[in-house]
Protein backbone atom coordinates (compact mmCIF):
# COMPACT_ATOMS: atom_id res chain seq x y z
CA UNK A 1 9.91 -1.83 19.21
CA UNK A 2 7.30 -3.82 20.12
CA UNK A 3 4.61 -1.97 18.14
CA UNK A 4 6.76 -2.62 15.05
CA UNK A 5 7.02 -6.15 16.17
CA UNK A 6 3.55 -6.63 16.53
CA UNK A 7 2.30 -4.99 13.20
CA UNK A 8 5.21 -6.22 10.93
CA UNK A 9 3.66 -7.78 8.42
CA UNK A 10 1.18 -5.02 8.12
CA UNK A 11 4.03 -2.69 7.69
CA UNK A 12 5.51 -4.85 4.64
CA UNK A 13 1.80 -4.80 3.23
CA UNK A 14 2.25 -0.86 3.29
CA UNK A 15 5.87 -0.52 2.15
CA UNK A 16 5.03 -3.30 -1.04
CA UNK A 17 1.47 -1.33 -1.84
CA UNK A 18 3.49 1.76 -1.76
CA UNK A 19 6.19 0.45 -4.61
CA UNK A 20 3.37 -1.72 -6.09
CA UNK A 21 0.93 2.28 -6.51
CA UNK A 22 4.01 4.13 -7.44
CA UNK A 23 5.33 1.39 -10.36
CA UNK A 24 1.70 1.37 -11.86
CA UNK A 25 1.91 4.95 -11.90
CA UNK A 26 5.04 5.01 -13.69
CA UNK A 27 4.11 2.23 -15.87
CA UNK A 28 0.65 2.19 -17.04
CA UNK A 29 -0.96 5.65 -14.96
CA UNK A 30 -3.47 8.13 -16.80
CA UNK A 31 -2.81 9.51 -20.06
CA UNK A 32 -5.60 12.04 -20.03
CA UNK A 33 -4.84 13.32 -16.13
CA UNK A 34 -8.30 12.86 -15.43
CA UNK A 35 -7.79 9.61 -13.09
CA UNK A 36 -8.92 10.30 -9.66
CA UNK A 37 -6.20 7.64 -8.23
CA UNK A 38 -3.54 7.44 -10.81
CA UNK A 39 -3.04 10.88 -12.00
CA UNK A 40 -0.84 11.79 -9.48
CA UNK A 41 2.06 9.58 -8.32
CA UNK A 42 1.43 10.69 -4.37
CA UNK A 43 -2.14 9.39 -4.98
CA UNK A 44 -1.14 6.44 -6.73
CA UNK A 45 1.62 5.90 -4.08
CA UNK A 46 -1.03 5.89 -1.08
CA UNK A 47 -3.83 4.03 -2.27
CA UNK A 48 -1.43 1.37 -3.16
CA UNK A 49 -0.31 1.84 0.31
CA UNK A 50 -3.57 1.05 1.80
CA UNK A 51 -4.69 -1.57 -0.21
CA UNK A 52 -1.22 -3.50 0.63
CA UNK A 53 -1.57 -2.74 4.16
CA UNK A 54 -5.29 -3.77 4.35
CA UNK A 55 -4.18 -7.06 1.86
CA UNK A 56 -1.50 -7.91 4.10
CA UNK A 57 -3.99 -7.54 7.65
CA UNK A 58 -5.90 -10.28 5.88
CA UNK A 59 -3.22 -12.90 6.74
CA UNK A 60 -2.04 -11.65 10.34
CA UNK A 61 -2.82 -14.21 13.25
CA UNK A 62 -4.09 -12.26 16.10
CA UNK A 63 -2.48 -13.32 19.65
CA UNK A 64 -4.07 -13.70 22.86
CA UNK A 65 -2.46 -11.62 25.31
């Protein structure tokens, strides 16, 4: 619980990159199939992942323990 805690905003980055990877494959994607990223929605889905995730690190305050 605290993990989650701690890393929650990164985790929103991730879930919102995921939907965010997986609706511009659905919408706009790769005609031709030969897009290294958006050919496939599972690759799609995870690079959207990571970008959110890295994205949403940008704006997380880091705490002093």
């Amino acid at each position: 619980m605290h993990f989650i805690r701690k890393h929650l905003l990164i985790i929103i980055g991730i879930v919102v990159g995921a939907i965010a990877g997986y609706l511009y494959w659905a919408n706009i994607g790769c005609v031709s199939g030969t897009c290294a990223i958006t050919s496939k929605p599972l690759n799609s889905t995870v690079y959207g992942a990571l970008m959110g995730g890295l994205l949403f690190s940008v704006f997380k305050k880091d705490k002093k323990d």
